[in-house]
PDB file of N, CA and C in Angstrom:
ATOM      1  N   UNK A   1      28.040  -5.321  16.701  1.00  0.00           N
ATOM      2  CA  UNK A   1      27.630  -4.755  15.423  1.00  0.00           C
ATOM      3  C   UNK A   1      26.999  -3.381  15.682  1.00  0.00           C
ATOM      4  N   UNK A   2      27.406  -2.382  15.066  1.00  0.00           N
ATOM      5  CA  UNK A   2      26.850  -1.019  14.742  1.00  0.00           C
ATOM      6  C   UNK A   2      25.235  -0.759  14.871  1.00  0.00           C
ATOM      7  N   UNK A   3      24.707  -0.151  15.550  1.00  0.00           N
ATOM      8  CA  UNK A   3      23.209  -0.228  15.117  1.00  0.00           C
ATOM      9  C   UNK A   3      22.789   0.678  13.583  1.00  0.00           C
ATOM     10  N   UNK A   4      21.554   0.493  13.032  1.00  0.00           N
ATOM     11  CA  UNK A   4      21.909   0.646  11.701  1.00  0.00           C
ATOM     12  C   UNK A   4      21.171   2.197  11.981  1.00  0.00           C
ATOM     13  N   UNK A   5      21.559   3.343  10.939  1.00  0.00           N
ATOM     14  CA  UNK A   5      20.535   4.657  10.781  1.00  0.00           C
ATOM     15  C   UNK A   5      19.720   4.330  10.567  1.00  0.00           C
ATOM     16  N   UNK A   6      18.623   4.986  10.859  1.00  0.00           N
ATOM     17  CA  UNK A   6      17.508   4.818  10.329  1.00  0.00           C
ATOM     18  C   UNK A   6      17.153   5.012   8.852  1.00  0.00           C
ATOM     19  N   UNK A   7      18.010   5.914   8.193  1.00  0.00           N
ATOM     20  CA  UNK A   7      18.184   5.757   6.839  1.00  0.00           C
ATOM     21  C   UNK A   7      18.125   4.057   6.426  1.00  0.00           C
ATOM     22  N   UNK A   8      19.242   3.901   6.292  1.00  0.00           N
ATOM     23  CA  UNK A   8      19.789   2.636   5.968  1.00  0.00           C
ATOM     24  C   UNK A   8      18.468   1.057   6.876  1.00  0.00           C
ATOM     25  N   UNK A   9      18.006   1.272   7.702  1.00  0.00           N
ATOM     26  CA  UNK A   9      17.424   0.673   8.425  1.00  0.00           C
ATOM     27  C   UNK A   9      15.272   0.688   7.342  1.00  0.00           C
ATOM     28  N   UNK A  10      15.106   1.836   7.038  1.00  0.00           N
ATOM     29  CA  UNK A  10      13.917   1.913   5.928  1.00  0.00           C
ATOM     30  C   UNK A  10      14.675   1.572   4.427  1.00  0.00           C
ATOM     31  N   UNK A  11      15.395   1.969   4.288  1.00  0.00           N
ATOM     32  CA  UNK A  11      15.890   1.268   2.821  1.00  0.00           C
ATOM     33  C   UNK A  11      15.962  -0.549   2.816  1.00  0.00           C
ATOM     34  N   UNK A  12      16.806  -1.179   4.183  1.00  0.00           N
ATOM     35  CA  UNK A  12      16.350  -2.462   3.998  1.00  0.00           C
ATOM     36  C   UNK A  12      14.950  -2.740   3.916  1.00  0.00           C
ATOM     37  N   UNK A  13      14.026  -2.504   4.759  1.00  0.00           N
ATOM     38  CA  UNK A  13      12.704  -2.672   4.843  1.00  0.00           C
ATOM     39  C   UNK A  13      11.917  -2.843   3.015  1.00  0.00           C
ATOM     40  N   UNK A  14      12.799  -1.734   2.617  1.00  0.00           N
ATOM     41  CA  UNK A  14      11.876  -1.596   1.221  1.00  0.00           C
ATOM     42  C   UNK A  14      12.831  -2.541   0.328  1.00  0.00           C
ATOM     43  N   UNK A  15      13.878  -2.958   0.452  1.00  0.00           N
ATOM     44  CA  UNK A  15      14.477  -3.886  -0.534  1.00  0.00           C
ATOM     45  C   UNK A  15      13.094  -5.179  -0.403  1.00  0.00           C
ATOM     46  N   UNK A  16      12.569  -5.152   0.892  1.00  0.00           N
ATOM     47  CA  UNK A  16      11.848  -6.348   0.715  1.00  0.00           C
ATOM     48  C   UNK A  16      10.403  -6.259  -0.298  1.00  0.00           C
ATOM     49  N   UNK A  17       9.806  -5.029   0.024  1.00  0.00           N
ATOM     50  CA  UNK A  17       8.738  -4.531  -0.964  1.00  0.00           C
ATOM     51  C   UNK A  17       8.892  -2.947  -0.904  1.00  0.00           C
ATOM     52  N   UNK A  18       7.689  -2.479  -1.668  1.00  0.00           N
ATOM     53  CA  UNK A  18       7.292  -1.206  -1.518  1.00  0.00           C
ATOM     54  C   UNK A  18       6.390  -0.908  -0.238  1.00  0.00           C
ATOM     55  N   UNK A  19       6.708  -0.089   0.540  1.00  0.00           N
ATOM     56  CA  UNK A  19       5.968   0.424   2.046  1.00  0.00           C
ATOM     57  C   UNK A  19       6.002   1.698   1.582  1.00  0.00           C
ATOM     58  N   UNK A  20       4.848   2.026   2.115  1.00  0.00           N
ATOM     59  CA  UNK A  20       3.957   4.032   2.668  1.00  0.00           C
ATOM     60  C   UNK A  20       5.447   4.195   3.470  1.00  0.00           C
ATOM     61  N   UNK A  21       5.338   5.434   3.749  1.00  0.00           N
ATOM     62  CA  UNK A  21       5.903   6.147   4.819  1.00  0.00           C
ATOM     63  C   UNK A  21       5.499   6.136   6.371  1.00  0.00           C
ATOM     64  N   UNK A  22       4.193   5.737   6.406  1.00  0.00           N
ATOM     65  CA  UNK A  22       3.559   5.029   7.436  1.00  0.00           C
ATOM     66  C   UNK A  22       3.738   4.005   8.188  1.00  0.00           C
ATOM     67  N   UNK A  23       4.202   3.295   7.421  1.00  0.00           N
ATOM     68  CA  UNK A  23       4.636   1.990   7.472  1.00  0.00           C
ATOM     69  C   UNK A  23       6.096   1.899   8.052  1.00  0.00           C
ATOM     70  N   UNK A  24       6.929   2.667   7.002  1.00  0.00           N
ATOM     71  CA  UNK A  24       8.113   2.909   7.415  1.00  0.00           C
ATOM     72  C   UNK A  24       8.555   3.430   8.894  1.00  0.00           C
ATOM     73  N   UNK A  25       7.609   4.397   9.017  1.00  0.00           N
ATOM     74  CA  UNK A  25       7.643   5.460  10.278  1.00  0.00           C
ATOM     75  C   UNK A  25       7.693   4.459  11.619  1.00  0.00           C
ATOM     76  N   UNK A  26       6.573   3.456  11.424  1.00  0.00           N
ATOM     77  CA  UNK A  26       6.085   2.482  12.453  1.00  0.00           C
ATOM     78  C   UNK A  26       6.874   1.604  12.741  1.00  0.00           C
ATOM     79  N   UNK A  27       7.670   1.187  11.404  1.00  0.00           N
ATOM     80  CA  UNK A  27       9.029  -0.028  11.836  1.00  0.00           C
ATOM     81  C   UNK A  27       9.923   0.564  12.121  1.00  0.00           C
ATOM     82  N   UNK A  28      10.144   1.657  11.901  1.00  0.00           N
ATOM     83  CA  UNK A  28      11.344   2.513  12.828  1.00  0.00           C
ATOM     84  C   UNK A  28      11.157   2.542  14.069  1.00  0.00           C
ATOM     85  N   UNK A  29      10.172   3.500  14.328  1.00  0.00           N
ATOM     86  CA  UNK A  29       9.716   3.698  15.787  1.00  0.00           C
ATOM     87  C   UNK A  29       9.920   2.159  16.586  1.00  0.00           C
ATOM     88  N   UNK A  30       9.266   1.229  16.141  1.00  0.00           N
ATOM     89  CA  UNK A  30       9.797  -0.202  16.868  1.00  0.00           C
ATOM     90  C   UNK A  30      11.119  -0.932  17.052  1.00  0.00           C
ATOM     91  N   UNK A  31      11.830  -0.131  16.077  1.00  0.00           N
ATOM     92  CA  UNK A  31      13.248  -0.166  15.911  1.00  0.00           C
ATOM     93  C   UNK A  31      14.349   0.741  17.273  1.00  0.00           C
ATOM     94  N   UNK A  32      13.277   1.719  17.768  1.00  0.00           N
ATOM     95  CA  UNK A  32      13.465   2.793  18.780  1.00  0.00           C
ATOM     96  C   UNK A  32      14.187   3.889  18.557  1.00  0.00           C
ATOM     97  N   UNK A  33      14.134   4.310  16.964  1.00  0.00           N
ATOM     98  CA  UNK A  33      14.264   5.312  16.361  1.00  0.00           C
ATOM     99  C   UNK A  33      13.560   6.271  16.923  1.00  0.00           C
ATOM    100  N   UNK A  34      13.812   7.865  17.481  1.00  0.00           N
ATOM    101  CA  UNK A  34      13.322   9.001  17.760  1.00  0.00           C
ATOM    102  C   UNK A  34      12.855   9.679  16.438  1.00  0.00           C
ATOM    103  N   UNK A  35      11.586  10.494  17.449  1.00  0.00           N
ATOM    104  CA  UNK A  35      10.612  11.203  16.057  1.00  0.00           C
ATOM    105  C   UNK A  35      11.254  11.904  15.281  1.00  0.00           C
ATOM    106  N   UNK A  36      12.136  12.594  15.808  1.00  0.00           N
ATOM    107  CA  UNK A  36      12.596  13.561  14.931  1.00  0.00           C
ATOM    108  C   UNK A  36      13.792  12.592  13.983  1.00  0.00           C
ATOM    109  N   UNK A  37      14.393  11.942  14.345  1.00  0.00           N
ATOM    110  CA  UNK A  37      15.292  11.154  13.565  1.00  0.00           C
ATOM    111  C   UNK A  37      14.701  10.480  12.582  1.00  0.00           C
ATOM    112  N   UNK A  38      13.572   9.965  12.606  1.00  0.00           N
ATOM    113  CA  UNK A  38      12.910   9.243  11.812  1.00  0.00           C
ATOM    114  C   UNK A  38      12.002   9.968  10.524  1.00  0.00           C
ATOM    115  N   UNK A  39      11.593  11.302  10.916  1.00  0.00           N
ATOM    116  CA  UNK A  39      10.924  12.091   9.848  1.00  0.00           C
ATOM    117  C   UNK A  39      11.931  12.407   9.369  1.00  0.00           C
ATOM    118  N   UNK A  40      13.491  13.120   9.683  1.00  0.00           N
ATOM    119  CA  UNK A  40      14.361  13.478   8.529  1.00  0.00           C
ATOM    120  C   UNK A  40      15.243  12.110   7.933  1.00  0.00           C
ATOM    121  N   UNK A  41      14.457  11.305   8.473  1.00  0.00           N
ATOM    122  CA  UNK A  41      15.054  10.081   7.874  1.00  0.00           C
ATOM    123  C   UNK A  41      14.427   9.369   6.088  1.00  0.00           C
ATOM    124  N   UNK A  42      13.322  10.045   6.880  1.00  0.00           N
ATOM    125  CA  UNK A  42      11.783   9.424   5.889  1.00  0.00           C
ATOM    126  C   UNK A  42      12.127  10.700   4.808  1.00  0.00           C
ATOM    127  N   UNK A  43      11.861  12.152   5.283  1.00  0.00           N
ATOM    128  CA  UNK A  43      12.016  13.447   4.693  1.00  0.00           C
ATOM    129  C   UNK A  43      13.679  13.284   3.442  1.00  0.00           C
ATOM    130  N   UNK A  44      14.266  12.729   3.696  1.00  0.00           N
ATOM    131  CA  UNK A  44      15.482  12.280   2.820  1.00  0.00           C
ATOM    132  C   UNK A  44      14.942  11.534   1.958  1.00  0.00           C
ATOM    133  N   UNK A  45      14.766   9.625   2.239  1.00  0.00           N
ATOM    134  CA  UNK A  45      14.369   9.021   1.094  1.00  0.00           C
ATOM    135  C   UNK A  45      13.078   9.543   0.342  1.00  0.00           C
ATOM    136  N   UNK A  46      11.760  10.486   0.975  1.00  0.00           N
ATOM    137  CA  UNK A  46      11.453  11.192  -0.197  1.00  0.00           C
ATOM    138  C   UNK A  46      11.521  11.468  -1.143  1.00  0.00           C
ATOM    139  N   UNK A  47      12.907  12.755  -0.776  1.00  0.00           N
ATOM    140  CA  UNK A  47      13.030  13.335  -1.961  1.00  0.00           C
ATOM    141  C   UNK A  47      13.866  12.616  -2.875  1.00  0.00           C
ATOM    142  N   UNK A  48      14.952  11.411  -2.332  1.00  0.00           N
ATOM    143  CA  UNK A  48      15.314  10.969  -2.874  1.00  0.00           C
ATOM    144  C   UNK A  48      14.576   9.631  -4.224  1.00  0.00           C
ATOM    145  N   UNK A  49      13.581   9.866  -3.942  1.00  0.00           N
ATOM    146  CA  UNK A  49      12.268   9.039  -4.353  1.00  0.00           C
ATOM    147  C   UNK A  49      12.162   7.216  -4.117  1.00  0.00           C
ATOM    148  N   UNK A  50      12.810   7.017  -3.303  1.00  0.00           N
ATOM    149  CA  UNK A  50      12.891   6.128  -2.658  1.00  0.00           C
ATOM    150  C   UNK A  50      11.485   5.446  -1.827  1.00  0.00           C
ATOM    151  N   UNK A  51      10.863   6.755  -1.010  1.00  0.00           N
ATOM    152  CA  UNK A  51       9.453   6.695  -0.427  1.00  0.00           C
ATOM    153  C   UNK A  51       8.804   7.319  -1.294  1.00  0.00           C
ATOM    154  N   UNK A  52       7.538   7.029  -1.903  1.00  0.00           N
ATOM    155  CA  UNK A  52       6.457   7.613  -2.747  1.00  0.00           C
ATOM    156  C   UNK A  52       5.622   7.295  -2.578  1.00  0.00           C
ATOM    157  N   UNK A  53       4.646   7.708  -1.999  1.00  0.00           N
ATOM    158  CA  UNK A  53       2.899   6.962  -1.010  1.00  0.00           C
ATOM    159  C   UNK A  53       2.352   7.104  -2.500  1.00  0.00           C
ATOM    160  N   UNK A  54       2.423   8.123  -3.365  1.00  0.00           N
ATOM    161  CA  UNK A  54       1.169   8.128  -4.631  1.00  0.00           C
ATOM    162  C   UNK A  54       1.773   6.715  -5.075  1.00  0.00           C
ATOM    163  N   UNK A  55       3.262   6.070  -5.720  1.00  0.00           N
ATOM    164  CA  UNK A  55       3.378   5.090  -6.517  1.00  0.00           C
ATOM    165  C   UNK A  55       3.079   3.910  -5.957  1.00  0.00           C
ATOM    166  N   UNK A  56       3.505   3.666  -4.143  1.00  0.00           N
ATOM    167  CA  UNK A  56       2.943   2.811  -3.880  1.00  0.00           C
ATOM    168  C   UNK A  56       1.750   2.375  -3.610  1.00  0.00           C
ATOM    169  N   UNK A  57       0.850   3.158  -3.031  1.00  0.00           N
ATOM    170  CA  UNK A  57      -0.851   3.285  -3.609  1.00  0.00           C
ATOM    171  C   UNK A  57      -1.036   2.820  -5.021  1.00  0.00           C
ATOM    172  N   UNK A  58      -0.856   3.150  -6.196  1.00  0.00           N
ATOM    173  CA  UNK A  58      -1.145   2.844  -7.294  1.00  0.00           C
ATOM    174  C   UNK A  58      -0.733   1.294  -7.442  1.00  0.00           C
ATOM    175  N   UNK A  59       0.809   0.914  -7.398  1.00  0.00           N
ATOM    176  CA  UNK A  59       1.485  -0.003  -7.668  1.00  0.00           C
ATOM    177  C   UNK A  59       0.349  -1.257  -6.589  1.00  0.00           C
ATOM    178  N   UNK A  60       0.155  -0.896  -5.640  1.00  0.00           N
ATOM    179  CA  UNK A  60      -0.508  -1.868  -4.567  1.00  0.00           C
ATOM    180  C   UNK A  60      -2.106  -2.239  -5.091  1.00  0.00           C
ATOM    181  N   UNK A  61      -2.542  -0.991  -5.761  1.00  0.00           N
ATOM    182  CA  UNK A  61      -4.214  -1.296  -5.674  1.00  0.00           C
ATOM    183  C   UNK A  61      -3.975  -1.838  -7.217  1.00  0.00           C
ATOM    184  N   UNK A  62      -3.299  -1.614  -8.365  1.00  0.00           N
ATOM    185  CA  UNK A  62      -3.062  -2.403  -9.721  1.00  0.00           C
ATOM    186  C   UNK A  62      -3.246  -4.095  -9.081  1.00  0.00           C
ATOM    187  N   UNK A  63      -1.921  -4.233  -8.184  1.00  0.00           N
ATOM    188  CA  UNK A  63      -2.123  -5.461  -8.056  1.00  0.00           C
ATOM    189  C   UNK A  63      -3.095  -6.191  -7.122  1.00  0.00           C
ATOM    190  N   UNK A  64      -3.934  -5.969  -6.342  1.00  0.00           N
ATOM    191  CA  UNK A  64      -4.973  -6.273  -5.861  1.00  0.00           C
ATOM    192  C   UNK A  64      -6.096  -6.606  -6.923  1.00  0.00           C
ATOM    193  N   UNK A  65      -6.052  -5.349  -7.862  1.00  0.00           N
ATOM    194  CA  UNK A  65      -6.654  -5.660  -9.040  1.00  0.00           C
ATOM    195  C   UNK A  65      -6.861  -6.807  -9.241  1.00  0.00           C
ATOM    196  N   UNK A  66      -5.532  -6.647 -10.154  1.00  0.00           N
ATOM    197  CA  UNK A  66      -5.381  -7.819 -11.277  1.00  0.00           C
ATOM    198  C   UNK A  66      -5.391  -9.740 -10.480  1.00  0.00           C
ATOM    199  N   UNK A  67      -4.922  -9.313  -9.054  1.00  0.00           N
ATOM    200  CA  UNK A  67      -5.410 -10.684  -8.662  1.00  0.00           C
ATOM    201  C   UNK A  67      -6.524 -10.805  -7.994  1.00  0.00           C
ATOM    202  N   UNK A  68      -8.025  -9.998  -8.284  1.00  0.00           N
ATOM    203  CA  UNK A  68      -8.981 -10.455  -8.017  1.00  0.00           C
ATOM    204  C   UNK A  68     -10.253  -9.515  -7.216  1.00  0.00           C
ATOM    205  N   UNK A  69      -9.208  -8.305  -6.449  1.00  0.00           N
ATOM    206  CA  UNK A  69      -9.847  -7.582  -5.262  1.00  0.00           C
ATOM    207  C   UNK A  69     -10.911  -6.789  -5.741  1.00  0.00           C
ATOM    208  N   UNK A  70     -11.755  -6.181  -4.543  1.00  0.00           N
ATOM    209  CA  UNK A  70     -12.980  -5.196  -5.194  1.00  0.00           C
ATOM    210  C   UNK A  70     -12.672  -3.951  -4.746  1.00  0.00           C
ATOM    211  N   UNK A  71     -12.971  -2.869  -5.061  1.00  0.00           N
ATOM    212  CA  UNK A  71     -12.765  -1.539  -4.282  1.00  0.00           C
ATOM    213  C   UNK A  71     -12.769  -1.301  -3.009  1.00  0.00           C
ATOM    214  N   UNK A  72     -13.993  -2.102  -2.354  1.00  0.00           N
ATOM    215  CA  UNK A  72     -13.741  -2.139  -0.784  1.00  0.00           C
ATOM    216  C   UNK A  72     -12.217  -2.364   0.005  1.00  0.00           C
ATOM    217  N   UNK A  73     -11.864  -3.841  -0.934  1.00  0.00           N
ATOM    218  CA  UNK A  73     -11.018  -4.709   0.269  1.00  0.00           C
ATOM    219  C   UNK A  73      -9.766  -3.506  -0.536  1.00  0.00           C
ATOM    220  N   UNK A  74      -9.629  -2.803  -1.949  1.00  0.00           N
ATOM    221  CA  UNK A  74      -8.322  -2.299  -1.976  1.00  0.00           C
ATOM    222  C   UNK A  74      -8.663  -0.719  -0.842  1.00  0.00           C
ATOM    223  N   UNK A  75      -9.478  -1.083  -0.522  1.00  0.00           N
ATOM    224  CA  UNK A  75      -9.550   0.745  -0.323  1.00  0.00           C
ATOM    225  C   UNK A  75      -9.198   0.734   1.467  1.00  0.00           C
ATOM    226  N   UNK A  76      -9.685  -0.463   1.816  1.00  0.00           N
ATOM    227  CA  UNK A  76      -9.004  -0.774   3.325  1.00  0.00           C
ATOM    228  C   UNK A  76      -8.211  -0.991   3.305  1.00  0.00           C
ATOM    229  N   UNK A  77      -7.307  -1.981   2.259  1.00  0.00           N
ATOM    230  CA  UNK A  77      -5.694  -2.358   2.420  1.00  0.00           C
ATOM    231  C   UNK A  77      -4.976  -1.046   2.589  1.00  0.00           C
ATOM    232  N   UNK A  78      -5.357  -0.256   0.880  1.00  0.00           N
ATOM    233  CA  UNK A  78      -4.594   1.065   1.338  1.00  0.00           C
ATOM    234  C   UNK A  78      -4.587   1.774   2.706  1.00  0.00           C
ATOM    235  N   UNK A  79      -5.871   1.686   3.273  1.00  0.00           N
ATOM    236  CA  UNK A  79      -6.228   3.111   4.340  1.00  0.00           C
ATOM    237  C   UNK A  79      -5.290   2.057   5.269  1.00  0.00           C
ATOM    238  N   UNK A  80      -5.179   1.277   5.753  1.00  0.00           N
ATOM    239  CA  UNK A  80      -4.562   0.032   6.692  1.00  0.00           C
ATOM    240  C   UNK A  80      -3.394   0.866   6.561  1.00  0.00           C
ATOM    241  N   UNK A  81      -2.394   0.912   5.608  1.00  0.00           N
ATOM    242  CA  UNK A  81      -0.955   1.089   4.966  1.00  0.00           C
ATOM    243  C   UNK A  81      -1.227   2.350   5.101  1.00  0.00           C
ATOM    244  N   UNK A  82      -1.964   3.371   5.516  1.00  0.00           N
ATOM    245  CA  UNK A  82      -1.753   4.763   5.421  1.00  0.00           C
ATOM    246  C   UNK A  82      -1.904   5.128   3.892  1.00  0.00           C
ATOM    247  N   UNK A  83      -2.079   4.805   3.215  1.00  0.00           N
ATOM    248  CA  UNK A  83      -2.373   5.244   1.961  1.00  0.00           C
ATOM    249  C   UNK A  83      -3.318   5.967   1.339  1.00  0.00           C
ATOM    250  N   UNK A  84      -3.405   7.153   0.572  1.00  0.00           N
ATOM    251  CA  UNK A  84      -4.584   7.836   0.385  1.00  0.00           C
ATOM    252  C   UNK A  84      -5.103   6.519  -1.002  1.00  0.00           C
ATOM    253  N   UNK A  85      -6.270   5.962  -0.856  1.00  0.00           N
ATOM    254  CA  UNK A  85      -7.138   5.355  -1.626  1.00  0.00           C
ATOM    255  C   UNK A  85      -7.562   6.057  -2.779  1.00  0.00           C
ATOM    256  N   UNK A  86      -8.264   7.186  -3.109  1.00  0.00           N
ATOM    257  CA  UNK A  86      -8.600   7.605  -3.885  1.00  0.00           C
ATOM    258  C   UNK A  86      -8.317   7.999  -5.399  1.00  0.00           C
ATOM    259  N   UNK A  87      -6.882   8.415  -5.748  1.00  0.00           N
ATOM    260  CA  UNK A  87      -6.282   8.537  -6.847  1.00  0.00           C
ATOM    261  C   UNK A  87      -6.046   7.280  -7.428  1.00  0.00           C
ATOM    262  N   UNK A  88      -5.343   6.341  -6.096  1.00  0.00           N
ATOM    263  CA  UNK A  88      -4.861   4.984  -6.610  1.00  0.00           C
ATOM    264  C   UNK A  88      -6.271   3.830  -7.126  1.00  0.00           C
ATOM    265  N   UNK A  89      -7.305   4.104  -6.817  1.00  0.00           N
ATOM    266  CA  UNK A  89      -8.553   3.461  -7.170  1.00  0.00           C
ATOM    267  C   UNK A  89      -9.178   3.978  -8.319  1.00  0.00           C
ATOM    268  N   UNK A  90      -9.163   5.105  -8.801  1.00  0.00           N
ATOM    269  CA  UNK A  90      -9.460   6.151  -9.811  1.00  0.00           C
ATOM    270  C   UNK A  90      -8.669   5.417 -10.974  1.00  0.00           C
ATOM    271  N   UNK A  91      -6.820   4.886 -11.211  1.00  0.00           N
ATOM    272  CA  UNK A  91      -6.547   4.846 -11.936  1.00  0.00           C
ATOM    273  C   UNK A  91      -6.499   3.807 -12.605  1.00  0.00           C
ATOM    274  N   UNK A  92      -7.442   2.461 -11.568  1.00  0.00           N
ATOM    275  CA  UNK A  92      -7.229   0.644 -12.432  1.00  0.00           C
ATOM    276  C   UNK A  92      -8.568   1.066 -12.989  1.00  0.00           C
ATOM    277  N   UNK A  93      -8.788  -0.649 -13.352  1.00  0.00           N
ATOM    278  CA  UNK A  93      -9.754  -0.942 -14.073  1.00  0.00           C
ATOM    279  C   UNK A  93     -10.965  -0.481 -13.073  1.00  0.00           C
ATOM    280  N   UNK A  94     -12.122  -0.210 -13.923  1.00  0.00           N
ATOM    281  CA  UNK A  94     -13.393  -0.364 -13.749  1.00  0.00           C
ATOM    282  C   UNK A  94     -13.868  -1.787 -12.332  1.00  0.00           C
ATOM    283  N   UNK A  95     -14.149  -1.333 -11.355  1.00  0.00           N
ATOM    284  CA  UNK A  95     -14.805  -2.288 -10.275  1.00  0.00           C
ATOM    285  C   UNK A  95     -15.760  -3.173 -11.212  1.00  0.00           C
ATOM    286  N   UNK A  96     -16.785  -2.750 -11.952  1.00  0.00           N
ATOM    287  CA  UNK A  96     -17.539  -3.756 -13.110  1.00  0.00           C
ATOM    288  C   UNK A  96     -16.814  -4.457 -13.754  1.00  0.00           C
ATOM    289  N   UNK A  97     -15.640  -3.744 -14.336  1.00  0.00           N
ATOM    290  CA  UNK A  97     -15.324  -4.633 -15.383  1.00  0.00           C
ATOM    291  C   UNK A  97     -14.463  -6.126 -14.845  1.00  0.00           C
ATOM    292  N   UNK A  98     -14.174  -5.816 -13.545  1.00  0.00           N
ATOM    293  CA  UNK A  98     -13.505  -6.816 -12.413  1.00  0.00           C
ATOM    294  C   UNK A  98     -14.584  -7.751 -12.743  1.00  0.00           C
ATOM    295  N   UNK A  99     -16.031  -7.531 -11.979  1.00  0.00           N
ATOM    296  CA  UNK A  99     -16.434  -8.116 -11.589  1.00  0.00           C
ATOM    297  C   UNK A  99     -17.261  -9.215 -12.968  1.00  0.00           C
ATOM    298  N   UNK A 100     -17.375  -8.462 -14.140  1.00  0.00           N
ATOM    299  CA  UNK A 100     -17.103  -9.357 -15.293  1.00  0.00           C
ATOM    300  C   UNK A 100     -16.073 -10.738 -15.577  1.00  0.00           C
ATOM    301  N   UNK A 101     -14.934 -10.060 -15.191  1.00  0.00           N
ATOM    302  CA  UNK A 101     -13.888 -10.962 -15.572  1.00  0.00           C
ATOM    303  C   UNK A 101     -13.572 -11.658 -14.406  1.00  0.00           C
ATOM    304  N   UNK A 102     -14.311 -12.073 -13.383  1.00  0.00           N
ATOM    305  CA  UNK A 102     -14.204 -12.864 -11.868  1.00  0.00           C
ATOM    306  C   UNK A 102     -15.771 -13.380 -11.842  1.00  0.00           C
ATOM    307  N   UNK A 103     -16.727 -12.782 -12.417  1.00  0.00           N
ATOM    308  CA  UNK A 103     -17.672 -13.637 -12.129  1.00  0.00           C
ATOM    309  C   UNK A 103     -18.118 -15.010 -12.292  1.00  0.00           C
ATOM    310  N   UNK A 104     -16.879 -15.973 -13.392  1.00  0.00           N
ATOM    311  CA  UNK A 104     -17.153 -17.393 -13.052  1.00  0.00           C
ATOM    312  C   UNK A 104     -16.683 -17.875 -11.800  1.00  0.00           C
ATOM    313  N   UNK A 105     -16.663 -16.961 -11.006  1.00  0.00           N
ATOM    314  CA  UNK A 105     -15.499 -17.351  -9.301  1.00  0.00           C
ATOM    315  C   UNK A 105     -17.234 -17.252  -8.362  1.00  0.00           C
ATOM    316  N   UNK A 106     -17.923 -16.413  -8.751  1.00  0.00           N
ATOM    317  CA  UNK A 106     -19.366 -16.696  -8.310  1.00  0.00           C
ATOM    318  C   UNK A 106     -19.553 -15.667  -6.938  1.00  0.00           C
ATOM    319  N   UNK A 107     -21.332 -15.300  -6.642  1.00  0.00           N
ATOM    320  CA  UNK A 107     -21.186 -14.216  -5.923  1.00  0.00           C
ATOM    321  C   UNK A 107     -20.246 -13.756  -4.472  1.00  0.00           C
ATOM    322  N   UNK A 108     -20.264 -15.253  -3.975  1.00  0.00           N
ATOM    323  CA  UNK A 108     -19.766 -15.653  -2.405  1.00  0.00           C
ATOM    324  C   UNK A 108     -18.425 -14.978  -2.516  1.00  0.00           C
ATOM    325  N   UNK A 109     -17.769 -15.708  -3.688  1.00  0.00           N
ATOM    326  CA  UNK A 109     -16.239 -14.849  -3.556  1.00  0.00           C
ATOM    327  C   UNK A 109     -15.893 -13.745  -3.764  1.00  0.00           C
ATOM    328  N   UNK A 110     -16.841 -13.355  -4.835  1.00  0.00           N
ATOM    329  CA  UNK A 110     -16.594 -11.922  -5.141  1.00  0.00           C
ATOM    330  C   UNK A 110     -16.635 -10.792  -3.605  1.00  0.00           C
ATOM    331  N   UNK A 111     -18.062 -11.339  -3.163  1.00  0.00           N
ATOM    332  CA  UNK A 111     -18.296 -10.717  -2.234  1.00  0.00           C
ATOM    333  C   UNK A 111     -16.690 -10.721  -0.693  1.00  0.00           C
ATOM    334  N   UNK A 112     -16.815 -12.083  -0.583  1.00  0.00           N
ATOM    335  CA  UNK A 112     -15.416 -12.159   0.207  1.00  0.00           C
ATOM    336  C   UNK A 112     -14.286 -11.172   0.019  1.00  0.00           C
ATOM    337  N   UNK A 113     -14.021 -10.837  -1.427  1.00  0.00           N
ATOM    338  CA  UNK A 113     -12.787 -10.235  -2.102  1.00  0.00           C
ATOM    339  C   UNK A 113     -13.015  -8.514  -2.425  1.00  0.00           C
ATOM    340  N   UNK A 114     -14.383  -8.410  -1.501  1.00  0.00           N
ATOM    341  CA  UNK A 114     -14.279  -6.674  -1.732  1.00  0.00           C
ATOM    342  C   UNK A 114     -15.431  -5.822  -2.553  1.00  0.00           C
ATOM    343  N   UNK A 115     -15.794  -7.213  -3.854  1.00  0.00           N
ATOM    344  CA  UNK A 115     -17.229  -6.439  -4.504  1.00  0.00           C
ATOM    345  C   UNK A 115     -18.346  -5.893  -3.700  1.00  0.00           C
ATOM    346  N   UNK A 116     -18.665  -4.626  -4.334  1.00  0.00           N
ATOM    347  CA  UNK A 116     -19.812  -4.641  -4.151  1.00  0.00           C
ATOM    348  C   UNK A 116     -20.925  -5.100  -5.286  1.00  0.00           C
ATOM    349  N   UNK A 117     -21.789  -5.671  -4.700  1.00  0.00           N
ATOM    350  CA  UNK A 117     -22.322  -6.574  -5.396  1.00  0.00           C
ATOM    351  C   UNK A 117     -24.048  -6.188  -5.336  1.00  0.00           C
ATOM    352  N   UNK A 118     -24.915  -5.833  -6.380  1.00  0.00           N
ATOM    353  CA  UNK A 118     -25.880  -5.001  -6.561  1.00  0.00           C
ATOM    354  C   UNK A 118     -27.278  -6.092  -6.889  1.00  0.00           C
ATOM    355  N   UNK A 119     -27.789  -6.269  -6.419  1.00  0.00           N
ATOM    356  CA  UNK A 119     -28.932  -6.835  -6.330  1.00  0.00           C
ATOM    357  C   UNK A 119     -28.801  -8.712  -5.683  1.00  0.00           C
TER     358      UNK A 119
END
């Protein structure tokens, strides 16, 4: 069997989810993709909008959200994934208003799941 481009080789990767370019870069490279093959690999699905670190940042910290997380644990997942944190945390809900709508889950978990938690 053919070995696959590295094109074609990050496009499977993302049929499975959305990945950073970081991410991508790293399963290539383990794949034994060369640097330069792999940035005009990445530099293609770019523009093709295929790779988008702002949507997947956003798309990733929404759902951390909505199932439970606090700013901390999304802001390490992102930085983990190479992801800039900041815009994508800026645009969910309110960290309070989380911690409103999770506080019958009680302080222990909250705390486990990323709140910061004030007095």
């Amino acid at each position: 069997m053919p070995q696959l481009k590295p094109e074609e080789a990050a496009v499977r990767a993302l049929r499975a989810a959305d990945r950073s370019r970081a991410e991508l870069d790293a399963r290539l490279e383990r794949q034994g993709f060369g640097g330069e093959e792999r940035q005009q690999a990445l530099d293609k699905l770019e523009r093709l909008g295929y790779v988008d670190d702002e949507r997947t940042a956003a798309l990733r910290a929404e759902r951390l959200a909505e199932r439970g997380y606090g700013d901390a644990y999304i802001r390490a997942d992102l930085e983990q994934r190479g992801l800039a944190a900041d815009v994508a945390l800026a645009g969910i809900e309110a960290e309070a208003e989380r911690v409103r709508r999770f506080a019958d889950k009680g302080p222990a978990w909250l705390a486990r799941r990323g709140f910061a938690l004030d007095g």
